[in-house]
C-alpha atoms as a PDB file:
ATOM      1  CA  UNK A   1     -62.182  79.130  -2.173  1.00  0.00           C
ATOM      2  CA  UNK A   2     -63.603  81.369  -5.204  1.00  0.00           C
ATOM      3  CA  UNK A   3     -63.827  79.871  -8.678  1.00  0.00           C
ATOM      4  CA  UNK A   4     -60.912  81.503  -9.729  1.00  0.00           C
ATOM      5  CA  UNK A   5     -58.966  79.911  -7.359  1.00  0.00           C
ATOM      6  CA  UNK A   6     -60.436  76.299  -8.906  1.00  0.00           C
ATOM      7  CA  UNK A   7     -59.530  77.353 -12.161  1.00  0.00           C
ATOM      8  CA  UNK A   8     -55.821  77.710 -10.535  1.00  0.00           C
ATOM      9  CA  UNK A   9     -56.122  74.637  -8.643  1.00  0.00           C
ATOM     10  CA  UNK A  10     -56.524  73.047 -12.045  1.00  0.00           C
ATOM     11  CA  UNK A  11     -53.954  74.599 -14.130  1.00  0.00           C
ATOM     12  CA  UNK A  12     -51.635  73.999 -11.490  1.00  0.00           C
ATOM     13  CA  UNK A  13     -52.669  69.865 -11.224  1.00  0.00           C
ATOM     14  CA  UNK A  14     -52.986  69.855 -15.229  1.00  0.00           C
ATOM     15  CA  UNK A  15     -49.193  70.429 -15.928  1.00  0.00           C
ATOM     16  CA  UNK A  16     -47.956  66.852 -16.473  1.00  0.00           C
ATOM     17  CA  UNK A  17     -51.244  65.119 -18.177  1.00  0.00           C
ATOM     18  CA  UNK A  18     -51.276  62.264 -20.124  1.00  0.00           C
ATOM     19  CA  UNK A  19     -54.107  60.270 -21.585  1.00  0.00           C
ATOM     20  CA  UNK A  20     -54.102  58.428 -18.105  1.00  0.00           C
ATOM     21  CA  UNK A  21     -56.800  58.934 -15.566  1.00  0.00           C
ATOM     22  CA  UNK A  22     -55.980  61.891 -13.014  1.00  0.00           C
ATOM     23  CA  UNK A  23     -58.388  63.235 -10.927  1.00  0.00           C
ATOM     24  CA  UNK A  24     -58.034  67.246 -11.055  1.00  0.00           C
ATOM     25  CA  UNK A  25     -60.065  68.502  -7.857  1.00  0.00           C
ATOM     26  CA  UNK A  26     -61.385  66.344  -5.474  1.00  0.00           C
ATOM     27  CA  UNK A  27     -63.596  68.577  -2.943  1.00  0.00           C
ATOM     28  CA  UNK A  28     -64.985  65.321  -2.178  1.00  0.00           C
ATOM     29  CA  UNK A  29     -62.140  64.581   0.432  1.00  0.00           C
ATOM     30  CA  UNK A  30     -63.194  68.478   2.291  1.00  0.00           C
ATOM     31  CA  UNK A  31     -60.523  70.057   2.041  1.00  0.00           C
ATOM     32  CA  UNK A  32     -61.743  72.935  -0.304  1.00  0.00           C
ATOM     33  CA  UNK A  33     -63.835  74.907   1.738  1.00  0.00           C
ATOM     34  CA  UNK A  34     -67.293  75.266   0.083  1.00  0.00           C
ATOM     35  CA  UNK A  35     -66.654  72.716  -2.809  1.00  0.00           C
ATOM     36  CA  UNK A  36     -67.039  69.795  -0.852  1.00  0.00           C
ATOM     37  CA  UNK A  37     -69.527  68.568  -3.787  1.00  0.00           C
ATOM     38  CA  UNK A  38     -67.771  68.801  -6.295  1.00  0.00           C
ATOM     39  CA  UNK A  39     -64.848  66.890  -8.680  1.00  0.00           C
ATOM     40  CA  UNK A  40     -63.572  67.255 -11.864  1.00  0.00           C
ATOM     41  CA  UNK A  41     -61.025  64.485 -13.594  1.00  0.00           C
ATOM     42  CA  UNK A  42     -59.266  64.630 -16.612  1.00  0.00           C
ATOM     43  CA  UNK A  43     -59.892  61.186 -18.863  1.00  0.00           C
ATOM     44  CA  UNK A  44     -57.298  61.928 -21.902  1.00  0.00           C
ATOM     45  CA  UNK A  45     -59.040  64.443 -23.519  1.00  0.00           C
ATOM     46  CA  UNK A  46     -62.509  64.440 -21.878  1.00  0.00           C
ATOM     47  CA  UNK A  47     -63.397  66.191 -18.795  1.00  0.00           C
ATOM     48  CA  UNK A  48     -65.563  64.553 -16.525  1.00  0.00           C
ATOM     49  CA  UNK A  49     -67.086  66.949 -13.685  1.00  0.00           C
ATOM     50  CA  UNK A  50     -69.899  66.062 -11.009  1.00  0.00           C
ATOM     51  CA  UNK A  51     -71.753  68.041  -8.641  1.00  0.00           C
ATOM     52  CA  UNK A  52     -73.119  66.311  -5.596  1.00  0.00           C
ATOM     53  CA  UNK A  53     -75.381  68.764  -4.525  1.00  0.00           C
ATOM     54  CA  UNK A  54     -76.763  72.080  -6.508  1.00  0.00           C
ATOM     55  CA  UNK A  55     -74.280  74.592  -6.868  1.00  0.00           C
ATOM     56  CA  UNK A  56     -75.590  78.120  -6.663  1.00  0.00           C
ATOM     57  CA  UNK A  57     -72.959  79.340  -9.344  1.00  0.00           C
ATOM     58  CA  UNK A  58     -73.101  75.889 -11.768  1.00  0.00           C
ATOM     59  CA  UNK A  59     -72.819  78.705 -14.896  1.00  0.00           C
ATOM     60  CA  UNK A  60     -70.292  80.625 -13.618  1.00  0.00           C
ATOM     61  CA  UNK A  61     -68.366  77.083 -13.011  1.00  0.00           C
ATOM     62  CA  UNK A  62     -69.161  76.173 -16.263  1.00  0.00           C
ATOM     63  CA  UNK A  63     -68.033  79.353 -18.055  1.00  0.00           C
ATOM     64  CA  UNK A  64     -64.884  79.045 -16.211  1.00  0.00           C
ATOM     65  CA  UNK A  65     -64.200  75.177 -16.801  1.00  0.00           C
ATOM     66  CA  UNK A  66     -64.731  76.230 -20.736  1.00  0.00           C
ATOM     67  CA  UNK A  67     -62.094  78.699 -20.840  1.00  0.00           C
ATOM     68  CA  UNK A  68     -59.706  76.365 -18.968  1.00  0.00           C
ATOM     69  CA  UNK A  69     -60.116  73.735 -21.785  1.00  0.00           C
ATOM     70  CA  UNK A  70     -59.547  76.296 -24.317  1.00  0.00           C
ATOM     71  CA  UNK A  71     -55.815  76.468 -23.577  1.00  0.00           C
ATOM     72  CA  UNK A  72     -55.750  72.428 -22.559  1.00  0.00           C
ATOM     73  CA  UNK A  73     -56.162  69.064 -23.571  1.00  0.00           C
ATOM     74  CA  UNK A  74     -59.159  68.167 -23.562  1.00  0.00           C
ATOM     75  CA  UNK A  75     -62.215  69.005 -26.179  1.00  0.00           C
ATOM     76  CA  UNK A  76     -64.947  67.728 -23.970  1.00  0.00           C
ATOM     77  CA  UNK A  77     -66.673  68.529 -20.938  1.00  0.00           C
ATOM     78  CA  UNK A  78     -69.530  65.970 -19.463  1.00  0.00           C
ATOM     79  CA  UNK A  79     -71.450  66.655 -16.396  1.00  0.00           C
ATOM     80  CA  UNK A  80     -73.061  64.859 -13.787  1.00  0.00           C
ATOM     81  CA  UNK A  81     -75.442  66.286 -11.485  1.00  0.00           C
ATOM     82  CA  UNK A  82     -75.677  63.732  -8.885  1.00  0.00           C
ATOM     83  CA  UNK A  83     -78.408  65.581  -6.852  1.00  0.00           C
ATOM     84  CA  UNK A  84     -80.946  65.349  -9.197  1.00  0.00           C
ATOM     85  CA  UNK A  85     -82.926  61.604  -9.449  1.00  0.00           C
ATOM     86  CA  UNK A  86     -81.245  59.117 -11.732  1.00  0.00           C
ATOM     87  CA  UNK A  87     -77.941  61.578 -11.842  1.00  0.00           C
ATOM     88  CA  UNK A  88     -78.152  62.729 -15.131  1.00  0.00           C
ATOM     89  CA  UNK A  89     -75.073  63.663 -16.868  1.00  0.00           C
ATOM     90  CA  UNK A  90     -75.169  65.824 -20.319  1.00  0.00           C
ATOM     91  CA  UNK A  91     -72.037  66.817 -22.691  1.00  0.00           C
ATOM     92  CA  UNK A  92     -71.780  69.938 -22.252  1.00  0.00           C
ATOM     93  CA  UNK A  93     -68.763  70.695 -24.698  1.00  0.00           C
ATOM     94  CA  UNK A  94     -67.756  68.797 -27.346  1.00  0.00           C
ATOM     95  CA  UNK A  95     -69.325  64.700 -28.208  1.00  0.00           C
ATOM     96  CA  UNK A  96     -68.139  61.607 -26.781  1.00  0.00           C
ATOM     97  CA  UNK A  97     -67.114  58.524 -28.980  1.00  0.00           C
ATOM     98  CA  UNK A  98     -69.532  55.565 -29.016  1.00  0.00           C
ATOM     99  CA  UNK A  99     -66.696  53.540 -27.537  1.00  0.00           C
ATOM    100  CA  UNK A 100     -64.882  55.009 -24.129  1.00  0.00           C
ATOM    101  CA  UNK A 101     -62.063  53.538 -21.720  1.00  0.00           C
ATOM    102  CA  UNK A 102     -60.197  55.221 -18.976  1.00  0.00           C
ATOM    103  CA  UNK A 103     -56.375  53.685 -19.326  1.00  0.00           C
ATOM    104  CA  UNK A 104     -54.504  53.470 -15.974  1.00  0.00           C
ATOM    105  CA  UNK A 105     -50.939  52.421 -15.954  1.00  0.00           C
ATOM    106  CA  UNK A 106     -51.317  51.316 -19.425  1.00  0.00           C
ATOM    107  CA  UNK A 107     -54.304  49.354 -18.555  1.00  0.00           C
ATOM    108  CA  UNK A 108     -57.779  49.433 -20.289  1.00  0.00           C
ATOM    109  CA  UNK A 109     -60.922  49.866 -18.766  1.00  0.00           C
ATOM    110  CA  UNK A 110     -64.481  50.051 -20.403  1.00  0.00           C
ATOM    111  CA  UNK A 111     -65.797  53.287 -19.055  1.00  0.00           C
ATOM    112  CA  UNK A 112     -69.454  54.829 -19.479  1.00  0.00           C
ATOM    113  CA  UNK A 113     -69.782  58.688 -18.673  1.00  0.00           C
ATOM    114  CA  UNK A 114     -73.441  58.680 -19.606  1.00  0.00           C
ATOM    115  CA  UNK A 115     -74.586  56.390 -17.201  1.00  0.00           C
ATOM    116  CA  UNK A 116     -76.987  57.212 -14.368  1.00  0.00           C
ATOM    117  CA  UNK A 117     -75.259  55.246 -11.708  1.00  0.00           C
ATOM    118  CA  UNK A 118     -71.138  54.495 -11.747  1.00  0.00           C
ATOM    119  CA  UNK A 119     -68.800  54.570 -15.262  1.00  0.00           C
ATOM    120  CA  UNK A 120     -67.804  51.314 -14.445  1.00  0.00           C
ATOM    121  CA  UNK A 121     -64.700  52.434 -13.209  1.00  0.00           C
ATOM    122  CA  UNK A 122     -63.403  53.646  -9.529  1.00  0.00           C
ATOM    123  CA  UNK A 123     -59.967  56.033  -9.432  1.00  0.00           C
ATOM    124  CA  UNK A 124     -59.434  56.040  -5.735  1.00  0.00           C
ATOM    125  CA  UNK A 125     -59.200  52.021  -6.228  1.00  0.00           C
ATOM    126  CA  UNK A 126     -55.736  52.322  -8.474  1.00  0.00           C
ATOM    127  CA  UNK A 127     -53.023  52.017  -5.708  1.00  0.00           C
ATOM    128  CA  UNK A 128     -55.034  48.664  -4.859  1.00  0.00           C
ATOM    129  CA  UNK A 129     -54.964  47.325  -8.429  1.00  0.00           C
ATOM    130  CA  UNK A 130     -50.972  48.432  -8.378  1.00  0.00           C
ATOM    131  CA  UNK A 131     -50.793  46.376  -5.608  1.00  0.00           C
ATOM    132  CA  UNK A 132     -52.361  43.264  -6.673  1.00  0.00           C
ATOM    133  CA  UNK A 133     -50.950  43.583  -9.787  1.00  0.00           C
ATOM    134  CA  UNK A 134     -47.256  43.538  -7.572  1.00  0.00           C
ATOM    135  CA  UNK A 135     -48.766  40.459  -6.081  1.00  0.00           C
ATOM    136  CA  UNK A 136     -50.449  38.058  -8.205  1.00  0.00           C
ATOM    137  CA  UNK A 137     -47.373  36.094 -10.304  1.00  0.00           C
ATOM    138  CA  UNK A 138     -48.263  32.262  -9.983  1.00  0.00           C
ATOM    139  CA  UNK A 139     -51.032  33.200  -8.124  1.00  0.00           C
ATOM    140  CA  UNK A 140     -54.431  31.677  -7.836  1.00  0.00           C
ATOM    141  CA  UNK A 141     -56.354  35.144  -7.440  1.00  0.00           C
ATOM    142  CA  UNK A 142     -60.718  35.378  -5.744  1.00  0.00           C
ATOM    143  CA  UNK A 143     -62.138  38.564  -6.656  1.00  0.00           C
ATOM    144  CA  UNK A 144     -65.129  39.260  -4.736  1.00  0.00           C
ATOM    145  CA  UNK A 145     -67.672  42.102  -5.641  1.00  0.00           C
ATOM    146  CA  UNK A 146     -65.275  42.374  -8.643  1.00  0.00           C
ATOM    147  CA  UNK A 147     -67.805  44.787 -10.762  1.00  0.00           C
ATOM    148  CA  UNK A 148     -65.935  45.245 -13.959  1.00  0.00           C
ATOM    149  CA  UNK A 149     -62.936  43.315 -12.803  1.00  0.00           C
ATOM    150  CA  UNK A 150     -60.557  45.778 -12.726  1.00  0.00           C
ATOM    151  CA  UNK A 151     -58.946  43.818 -10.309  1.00  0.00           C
ATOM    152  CA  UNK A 152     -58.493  40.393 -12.159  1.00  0.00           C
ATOM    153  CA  UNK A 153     -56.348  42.593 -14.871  1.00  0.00           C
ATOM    154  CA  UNK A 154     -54.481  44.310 -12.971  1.00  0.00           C
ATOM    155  CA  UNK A 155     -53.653  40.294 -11.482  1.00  0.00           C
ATOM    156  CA  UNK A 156     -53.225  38.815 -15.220  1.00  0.00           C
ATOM    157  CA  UNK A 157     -50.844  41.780 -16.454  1.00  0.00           C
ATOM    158  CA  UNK A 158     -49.073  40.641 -12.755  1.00  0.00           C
ATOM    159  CA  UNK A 159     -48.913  36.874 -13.808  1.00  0.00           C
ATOM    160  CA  UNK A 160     -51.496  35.371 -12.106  1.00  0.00           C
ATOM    161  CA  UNK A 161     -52.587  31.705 -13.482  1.00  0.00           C
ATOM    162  CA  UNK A 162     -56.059  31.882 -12.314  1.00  0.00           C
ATOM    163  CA  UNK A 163     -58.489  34.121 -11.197  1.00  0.00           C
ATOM    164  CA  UNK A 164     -62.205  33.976 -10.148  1.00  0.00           C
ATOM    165  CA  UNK A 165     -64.572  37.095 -10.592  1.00  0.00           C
ATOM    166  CA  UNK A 166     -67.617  37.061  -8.594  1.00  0.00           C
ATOM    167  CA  UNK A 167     -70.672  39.876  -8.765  1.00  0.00           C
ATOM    168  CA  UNK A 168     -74.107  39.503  -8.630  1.00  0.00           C
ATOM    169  CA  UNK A 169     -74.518  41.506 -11.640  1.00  0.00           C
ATOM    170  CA  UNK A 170     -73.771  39.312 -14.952  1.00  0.00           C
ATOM    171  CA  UNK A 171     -73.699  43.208 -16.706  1.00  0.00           C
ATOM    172  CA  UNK A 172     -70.992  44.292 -14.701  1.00  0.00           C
ATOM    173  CA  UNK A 173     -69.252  40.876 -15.616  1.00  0.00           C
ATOM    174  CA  UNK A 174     -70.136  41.227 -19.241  1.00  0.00           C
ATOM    175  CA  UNK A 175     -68.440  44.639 -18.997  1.00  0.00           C
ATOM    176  CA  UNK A 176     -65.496  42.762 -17.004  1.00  0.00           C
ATOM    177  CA  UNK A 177     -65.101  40.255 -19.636  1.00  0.00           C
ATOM    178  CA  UNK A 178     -64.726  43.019 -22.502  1.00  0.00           C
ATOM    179  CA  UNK A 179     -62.058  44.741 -20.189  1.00  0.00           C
ATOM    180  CA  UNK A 180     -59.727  41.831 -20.376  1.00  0.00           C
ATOM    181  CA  UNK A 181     -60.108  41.833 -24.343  1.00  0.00           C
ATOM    182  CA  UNK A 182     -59.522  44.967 -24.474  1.00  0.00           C
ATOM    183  CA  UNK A 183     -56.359  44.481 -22.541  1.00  0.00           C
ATOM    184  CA  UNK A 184     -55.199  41.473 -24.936  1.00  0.00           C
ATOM    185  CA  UNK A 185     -55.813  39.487 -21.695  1.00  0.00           C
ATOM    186  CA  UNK A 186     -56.431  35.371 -22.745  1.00  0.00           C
ATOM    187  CA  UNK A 187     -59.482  34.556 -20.290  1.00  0.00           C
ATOM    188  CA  UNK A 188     -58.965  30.797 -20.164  1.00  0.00           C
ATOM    189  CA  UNK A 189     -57.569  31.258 -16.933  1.00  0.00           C
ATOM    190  CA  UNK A 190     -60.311  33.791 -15.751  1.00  0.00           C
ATOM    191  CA  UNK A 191     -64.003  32.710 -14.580  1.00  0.00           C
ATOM    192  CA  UNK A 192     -66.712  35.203 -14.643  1.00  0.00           C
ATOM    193  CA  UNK A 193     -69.191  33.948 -12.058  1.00  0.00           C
ATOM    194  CA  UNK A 194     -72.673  35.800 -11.260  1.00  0.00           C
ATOM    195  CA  UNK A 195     -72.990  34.779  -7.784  1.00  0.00           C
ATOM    196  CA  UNK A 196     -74.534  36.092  -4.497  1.00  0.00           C
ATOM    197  CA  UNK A 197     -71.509  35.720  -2.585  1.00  0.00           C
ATOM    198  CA  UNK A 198     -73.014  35.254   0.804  1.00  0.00           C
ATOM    199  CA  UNK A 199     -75.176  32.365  -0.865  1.00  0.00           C
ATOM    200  CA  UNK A 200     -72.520  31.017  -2.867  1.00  0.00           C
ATOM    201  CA  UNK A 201     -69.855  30.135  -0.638  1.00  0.00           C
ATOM    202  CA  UNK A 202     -69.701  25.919  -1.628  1.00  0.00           C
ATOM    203  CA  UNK A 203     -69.612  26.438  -5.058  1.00  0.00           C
ATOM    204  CA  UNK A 204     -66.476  29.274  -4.709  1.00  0.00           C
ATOM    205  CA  UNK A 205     -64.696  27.080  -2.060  1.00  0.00           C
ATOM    206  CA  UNK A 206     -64.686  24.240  -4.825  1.00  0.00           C
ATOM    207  CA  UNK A 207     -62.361  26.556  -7.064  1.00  0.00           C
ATOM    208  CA  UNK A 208     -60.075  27.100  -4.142  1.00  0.00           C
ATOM    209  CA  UNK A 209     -58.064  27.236  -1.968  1.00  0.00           C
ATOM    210  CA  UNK A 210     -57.151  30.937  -3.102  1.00  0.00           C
ATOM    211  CA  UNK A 211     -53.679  32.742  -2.748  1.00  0.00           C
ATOM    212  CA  UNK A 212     -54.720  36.397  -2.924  1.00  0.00           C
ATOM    213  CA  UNK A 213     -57.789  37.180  -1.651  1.00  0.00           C
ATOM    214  CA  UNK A 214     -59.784  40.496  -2.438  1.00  0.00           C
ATOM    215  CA  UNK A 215     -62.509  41.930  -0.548  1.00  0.00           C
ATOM    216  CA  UNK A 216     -64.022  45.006  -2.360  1.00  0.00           C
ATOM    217  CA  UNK A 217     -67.804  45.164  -1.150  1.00  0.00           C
ATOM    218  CA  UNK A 218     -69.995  48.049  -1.589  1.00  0.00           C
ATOM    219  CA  UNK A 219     -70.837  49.777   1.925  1.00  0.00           C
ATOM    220  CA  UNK A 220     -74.079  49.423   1.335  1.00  0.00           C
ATOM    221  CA  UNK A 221     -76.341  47.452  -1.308  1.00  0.00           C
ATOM    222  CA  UNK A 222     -79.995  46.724  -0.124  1.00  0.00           C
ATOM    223  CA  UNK A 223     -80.258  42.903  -0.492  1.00  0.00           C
ATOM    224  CA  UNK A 224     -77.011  42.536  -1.378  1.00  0.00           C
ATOM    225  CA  UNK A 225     -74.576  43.912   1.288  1.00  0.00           C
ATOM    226  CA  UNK A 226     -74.263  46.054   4.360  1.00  0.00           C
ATOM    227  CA  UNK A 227     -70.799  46.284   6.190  1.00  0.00           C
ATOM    228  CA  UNK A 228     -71.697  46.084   9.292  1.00  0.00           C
ATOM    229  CA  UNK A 229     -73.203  43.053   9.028  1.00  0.00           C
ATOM    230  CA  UNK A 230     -72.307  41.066   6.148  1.00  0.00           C
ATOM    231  CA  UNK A 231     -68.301  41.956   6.318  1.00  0.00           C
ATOM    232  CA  UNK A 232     -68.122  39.880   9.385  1.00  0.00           C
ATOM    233  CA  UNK A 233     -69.721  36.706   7.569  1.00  0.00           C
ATOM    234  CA  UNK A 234     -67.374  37.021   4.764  1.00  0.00           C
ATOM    235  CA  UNK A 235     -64.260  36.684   7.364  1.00  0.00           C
ATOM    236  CA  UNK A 236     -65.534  34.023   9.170  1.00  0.00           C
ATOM    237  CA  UNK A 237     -64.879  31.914   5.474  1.00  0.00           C
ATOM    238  CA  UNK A 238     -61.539  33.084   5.005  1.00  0.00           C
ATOM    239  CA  UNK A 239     -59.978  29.816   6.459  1.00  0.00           C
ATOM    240  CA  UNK A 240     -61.928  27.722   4.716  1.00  0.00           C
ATOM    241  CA  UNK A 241     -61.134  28.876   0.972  1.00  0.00           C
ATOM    242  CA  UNK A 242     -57.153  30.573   1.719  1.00  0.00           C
ATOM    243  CA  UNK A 243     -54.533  28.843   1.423  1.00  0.00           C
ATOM    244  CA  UNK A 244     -51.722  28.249   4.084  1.00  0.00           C
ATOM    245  CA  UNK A 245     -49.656  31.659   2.909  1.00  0.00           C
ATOM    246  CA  UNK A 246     -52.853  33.317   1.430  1.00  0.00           C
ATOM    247  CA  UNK A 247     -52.455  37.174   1.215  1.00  0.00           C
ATOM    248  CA  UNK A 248     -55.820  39.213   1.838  1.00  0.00           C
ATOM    249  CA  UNK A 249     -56.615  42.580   0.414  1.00  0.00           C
ATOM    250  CA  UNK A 250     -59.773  44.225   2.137  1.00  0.00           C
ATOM    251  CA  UNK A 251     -61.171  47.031   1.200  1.00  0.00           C
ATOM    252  CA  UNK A 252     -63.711  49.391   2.851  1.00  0.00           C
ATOM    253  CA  UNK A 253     -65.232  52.918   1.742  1.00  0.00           C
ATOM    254  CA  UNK A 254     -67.357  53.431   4.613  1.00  0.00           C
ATOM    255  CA  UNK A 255     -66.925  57.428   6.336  1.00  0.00           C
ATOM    256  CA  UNK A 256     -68.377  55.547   9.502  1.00  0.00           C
ATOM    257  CA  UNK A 257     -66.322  52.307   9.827  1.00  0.00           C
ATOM    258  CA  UNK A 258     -62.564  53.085  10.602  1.00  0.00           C
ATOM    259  CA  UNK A 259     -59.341  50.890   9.989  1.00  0.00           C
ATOM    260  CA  UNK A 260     -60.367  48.736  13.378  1.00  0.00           C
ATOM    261  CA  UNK A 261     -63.283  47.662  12.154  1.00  0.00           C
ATOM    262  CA  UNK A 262     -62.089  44.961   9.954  1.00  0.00           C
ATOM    263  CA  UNK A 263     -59.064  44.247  12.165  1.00  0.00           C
ATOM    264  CA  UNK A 264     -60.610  43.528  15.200  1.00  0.00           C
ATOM    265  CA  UNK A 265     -63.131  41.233  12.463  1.00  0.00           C
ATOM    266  CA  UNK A 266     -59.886  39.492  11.617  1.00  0.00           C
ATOM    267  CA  UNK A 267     -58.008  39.116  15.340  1.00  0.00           C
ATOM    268  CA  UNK A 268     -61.521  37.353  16.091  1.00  0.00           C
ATOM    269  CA  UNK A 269     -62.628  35.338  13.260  1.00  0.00           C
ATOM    270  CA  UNK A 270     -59.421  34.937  11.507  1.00  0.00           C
ATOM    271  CA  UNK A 271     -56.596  34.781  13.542  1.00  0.00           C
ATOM    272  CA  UNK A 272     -54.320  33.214  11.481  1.00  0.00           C
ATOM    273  CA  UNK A 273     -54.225  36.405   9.378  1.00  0.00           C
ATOM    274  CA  UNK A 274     -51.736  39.361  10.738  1.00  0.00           C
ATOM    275  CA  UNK A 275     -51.921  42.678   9.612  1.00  0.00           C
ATOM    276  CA  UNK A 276     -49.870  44.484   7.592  1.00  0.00           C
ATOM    277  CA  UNK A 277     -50.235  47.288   6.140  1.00  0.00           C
ATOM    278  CA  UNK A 278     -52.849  50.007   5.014  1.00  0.00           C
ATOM    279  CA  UNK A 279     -52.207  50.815   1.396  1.00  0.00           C
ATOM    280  CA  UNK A 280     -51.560  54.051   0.676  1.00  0.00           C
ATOM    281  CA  UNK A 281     -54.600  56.097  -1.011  1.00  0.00           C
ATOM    282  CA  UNK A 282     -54.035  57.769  -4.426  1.00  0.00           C
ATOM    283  CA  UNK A 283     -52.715  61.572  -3.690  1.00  0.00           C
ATOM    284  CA  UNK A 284     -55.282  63.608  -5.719  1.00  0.00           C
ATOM    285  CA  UNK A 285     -58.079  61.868  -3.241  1.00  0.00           C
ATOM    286  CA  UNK A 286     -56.103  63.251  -0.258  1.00  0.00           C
ATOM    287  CA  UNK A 287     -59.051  63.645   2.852  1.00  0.00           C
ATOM    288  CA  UNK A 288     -59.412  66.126   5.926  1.00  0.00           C
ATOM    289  CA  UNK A 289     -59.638  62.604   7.281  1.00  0.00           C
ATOM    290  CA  UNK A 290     -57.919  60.402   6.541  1.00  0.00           C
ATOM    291  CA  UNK A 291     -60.430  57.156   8.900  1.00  0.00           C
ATOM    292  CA  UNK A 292     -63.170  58.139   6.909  1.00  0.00           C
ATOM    293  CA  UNK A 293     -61.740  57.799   3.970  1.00  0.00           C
ATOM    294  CA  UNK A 294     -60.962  54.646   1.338  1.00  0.00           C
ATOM    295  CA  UNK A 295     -59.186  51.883   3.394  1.00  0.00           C
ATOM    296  CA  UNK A 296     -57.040  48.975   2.113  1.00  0.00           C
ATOM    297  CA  UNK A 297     -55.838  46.937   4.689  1.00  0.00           C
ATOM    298  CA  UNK A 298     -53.043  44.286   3.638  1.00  0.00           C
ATOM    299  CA  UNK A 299     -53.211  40.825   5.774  1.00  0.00           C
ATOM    300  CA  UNK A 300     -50.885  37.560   5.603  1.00  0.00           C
ATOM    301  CA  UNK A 301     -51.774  34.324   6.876  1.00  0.00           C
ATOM    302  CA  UNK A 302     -49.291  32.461   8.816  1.00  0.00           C
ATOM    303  CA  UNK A 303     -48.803  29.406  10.911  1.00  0.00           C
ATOM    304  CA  UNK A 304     -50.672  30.178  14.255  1.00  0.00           C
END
């Protein structure tokens, strides 16, 4: 693939945008031969590109992702160049507004393009928010790693009567609390809570038991969270805090742990939770691969 054939690619994926999210190329997912580092998304009229590793032709990109904008929506380009230390990103077109927020599905979230780590926002995530969103009325809702709490809007706008963020990092909650204002969301029934999770467990079981559970941990965190070992410590609580027809949405963005992992976690240390069903991931992050990519895995307890 040339960069001709990207700038098809995205005048071919930018014929029905909105001021929603939409990722345009994902070479992330490898199936773009040679672009595997790269992604572009459109964010109304801004758009957002990264580069994962250097890119031999970055100005001929560049000189080809200004003419595309020239003839579409959007009046900014900002890039990240995640290879370099800190990943720096720079407008490269255009200014950004003081205030940003990616809207998906009508919902408002507090975004920063000029950070050095994550916007506070994660795209490939939406079909899980859609689905707690479908599955949170009268709900009492735990959110655990919930960063910006994406997820405890998505279960508000779905009806839930309570729900309980928890992240060690009181800026991400901060950030999470704006997102429900912004979202006209009253927080009286939402708690903000800047726990270690895997230190914390007494004082979240007291706010329990929990109808919907969500599991969204980083892969890896150091002194925070690895996967491989900490997942398995989180499921052995799960009985203690669900209640009898809890629901259980675990989530895992590991390349190196498949679908099994957590289900065979589950058959052992949870057995009163049955799969079933792996959520669907968004289209535009389609993978060569699809077991190394995102996983949402849908569990319901029942009766043993």
């Amino acid at each position: 693939m040339n960069i001709n054939d990207i700038n098809i690619h995205l005048q071919n994926n930018s014929k029905d945008l909105t001021n929603e999210f939409k990722r345009l190329f994902h070479g992330r997912g490898g199936l773009y031969e040679g672009w595997k580092h790269l992604t572009i998304d459109s964010i109304d009229d801004i758009l957002s590109v990264a580069l994962y590793t250097e890119e031999e032709k970055e100005e001929e990109l560049l000189e080809m992702l200004k003419s595309y904008i020239a003839s579409s929506r959007h009046k900014t380009i900002v890039l990240q160049r995640r290879y370099i230390k800190g990943s720096p990103s720079e407008v490269i077109v255009g200014e950004l507004e003081n205030e940003l927020f990616v809207v998906e599905n009508g919902m408002k979230i507090k975004l920063n393009l000029l950070s050095n780590r994550n916007s506070g926002y994660f795209a490939d995530m939406k079909n899980g928010r859609e689905f707690v969103k479908a599955n949170s009325k009268d709900k009492s809702v735990l959110n655990l790693f919930s960063y910006t709490c994406a997820f405890s809007i998505a279960a508000m706008k779905g009806g839930a009567y309570k729900v309980s963020n928890i992240d060690m990092s009181k800026g991400a909650l901060s950030t999470g609390r704006t997102n429900h204002h912004l979202n006209d969301i009253d927080t009286r029934g939402v708690s903000f809570h800047p726990y270690n999770i895997l230190k914390s467990f007494s004082r979240i079981k007291k706010k329990g038991p929990y109808d919907l559970i969500i599991i969204d941990p980083p892969t890896f965190q150091k002194g925070s969270f690895e996967a491989t070992k900490d997942y398995r410590k989180l499921i052995m609580k799960l009985p203690q805090i669900a209640s009898e027809d809890c629901k259980l949405l675990a989530c895992l963005n590991s390349p190196d742990l498949d679908v099994e992992f957590i289900k065979e976690l589950i058959k052992e240390l949870a057995p009163s939770f049955r799969f079933e069903e792996r959520l669907k991931n968004v289209e535009e992050f389609a993978s060569e691969d699809e077991n190394r990519s995102l996983k949402n895995l849908v569990f319901q307890r029942s009766k043993l």
